[in-house]
Protein backbone atom coordinates (compact mmCIF):
# COMPACT_ATOMS: atom_id res chain seq x y z
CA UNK A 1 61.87 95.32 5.42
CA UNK A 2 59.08 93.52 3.79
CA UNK A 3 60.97 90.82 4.27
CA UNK A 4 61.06 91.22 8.04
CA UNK A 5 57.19 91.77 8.61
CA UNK A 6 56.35 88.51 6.89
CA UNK A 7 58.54 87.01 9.43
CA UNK A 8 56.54 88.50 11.99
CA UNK A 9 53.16 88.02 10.78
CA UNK A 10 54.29 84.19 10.09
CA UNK A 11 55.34 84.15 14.14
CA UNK A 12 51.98 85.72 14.99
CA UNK A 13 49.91 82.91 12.72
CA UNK A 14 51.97 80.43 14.15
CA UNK A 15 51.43 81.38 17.67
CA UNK A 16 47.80 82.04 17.42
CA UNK A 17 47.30 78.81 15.69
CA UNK A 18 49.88 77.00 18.39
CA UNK A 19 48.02 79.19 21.51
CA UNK A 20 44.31 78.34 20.09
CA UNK A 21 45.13 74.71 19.88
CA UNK A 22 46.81 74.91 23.21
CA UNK A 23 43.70 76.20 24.91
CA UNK A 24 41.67 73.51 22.85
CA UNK A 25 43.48 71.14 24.94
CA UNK A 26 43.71 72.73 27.90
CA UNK A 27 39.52 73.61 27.95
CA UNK A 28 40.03 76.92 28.05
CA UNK A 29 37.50 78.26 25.75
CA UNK A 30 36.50 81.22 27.67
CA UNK A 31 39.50 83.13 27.65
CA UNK A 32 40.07 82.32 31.97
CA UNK A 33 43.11 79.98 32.16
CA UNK A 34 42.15 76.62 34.67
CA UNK A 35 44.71 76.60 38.03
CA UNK A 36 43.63 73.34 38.67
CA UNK A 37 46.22 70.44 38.23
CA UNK A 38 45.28 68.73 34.75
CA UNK A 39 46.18 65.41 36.07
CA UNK A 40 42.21 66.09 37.71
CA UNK A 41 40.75 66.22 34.64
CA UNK A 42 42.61 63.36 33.45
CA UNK A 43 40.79 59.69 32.91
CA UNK A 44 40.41 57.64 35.89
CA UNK A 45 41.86 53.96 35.60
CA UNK A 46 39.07 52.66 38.32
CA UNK A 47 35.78 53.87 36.21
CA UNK A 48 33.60 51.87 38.38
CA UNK A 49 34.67 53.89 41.45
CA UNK A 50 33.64 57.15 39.82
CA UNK A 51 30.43 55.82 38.82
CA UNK A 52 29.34 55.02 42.63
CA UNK A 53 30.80 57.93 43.91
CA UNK A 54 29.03 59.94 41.94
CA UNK A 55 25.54 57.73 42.40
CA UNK A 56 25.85 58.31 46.14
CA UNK A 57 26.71 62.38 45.58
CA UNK A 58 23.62 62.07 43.58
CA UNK A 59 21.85 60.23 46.34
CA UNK A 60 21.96 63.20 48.77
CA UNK A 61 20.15 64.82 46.78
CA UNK A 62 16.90 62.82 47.21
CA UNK A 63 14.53 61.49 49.84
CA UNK A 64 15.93 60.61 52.84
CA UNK A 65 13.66 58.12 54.85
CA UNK A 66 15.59 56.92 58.11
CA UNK A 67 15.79 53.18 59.51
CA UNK A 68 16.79 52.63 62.72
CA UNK A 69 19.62 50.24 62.31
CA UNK A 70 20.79 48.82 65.47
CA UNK A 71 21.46 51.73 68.19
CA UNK A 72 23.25 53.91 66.89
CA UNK A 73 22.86 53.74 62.89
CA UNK A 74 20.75 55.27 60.10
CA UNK A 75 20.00 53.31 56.27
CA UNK A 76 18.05 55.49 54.20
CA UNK A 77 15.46 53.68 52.54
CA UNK A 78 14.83 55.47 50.07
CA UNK A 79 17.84 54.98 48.30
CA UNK A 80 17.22 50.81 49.13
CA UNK A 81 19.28 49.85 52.62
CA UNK A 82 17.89 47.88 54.72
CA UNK A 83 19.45 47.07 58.35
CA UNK A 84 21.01 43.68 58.79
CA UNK A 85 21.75 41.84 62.31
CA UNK A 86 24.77 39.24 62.34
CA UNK A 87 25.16 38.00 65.94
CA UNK A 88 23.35 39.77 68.47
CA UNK A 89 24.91 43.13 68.73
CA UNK A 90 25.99 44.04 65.16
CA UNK A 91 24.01 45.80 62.86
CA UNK A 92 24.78 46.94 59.27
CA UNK A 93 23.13 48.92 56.79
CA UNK A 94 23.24 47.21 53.26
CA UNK A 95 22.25 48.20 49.73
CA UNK A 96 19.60 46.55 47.94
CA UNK A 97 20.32 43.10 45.93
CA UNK A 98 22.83 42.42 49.16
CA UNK A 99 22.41 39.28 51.20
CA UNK A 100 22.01 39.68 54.62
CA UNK A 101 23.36 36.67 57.08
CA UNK A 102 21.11 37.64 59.74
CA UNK A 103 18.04 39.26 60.46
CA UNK A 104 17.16 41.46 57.79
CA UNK A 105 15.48 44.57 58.69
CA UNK A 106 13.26 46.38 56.19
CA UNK A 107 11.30 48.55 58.38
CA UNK A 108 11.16 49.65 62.08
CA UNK A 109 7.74 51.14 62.57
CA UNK A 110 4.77 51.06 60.93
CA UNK A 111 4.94 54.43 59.02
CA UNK A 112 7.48 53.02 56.75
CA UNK A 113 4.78 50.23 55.45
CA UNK A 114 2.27 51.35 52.43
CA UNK A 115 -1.22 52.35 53.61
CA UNK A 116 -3.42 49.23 53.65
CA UNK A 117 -4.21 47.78 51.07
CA UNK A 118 -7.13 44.83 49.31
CA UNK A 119 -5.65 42.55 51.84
CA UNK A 120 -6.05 45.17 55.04
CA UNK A 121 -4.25 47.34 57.16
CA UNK A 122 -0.42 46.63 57.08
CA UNK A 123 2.31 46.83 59.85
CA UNK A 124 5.75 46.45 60.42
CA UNK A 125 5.87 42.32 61.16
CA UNK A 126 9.00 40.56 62.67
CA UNK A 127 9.18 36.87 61.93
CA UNK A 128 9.58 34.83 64.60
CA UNK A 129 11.16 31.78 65.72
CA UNK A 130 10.50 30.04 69.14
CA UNK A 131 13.74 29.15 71.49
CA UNK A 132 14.07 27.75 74.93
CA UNK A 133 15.16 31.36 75.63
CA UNK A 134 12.41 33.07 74.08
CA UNK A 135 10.95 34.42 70.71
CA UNK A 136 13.71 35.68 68.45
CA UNK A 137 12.98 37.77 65.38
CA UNK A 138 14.13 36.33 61.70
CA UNK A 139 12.88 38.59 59.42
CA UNK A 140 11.34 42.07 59.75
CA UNK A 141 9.36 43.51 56.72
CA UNK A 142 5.84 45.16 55.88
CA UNK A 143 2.82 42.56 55.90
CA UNK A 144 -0.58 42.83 55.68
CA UNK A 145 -2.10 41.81 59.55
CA UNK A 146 -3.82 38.77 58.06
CA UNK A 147 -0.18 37.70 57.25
CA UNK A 148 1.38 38.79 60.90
CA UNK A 149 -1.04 37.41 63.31
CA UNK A 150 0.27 38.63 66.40
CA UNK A 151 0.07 36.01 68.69
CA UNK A 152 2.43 34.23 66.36
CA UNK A 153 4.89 37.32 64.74
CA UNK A 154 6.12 40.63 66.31
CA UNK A 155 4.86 44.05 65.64
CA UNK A 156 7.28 46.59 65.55
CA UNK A 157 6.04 49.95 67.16
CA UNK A 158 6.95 53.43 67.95
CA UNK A 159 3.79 54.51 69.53
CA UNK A 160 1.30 52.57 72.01
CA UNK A 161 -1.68 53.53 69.79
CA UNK A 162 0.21 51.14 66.91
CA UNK A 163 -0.40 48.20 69.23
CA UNK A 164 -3.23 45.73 69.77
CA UNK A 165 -5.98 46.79 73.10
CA UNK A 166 -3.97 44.17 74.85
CA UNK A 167 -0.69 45.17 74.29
CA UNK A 168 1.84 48.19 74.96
CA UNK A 169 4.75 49.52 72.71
CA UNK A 170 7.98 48.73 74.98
CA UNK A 171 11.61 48.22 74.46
CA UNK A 172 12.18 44.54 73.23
CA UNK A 173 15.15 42.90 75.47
CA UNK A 174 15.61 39.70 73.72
CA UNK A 175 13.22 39.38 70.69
CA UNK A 176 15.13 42.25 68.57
CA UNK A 177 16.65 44.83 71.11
CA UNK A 178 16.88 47.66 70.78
CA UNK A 179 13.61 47.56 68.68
CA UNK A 180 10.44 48.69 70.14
CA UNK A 181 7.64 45.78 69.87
CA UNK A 182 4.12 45.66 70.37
CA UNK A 183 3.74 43.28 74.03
């Protein structure tokens, strides 16, 4: 009989031991079994991946400062996009450090520009380049007015008062549509 309760209590330590080191692998350490499918928890062959999905989850998170990006989307400046313009009807949003083959667009109005600073008031300037067509914008980024003299650069608006006395804050057609501009 002796005999037969060592036999259990050897099963017993056995299982215990076996079960505890079980759950060690398992991660259950708080006595609630997981019904998830372990191959979740398992290492991810594309680590890269998981790092910038979880960057952008992280991203929501934060600031969200909107950029008009062509008609119908939204970068978020705050986490670094800026709006890019290949051809004359596509527009991209693109992550900081990416090169844009068109127009880059940093800003749209002049909100989104520090407040002025040793060299004066800034705005939102478009860079401009002259064609038999008309003036088409380059380059749109914040700039201190004595670097955007409007009669050579664009202003980009969303409100009349943001304009010059001799101008008004309309829709730009050609220069960068659908954009408003100071004109």
């Amino acid at each position: 009989m002796l005999r037969g309760m060592r036999a259990r209590f050897l099963l017993f330590v056995v299982t215990c031991v076996g079960a505890s080191a079980c759950a060690a692998i398992l991660g259950i350490d708080d006595g609630i079994p997981r019904t998830q499918d372990a191959a979740l928890d398992a290492p991810s062959s594309d680590a890269g991946a998981d790092a910038a999905d979880t960057a952008a989850e992280a991203a929501f998170d934060g600031p969200f400062v909107p950029l008009s990006c062509g008609p119908s989307a939204t970068c978020n400046v705050a986490l670094g996009q800026a709006c890019c313009r290949s051809g004359s009807t596509t527009y991209d949003c693109i992550d900081a450090g990416v090169t844009c083959t068109g127009t880059l667009i940093q800003c749209d109005r002049p909100e989104m520009c520090p407040p002025a600073a040793e060299a004066g008031p800034v705005v939102c300037c478009a860079d401009l380049v002259n064609t038999d067509a008309g003036a088409l914008a380059t380059s749109v980024s914040c700039k201190p007015t004595a670097l955007c003299a409007y009669a050579s650069h664009g202003w980009l608006c969303d409100d009349a008062g943001e304009c010059p006395a001799d101008a008004s804050c309309l829709q730009s057609t050609f220069t960068i549509p659908p954009y408003y501009i100071c004109r």
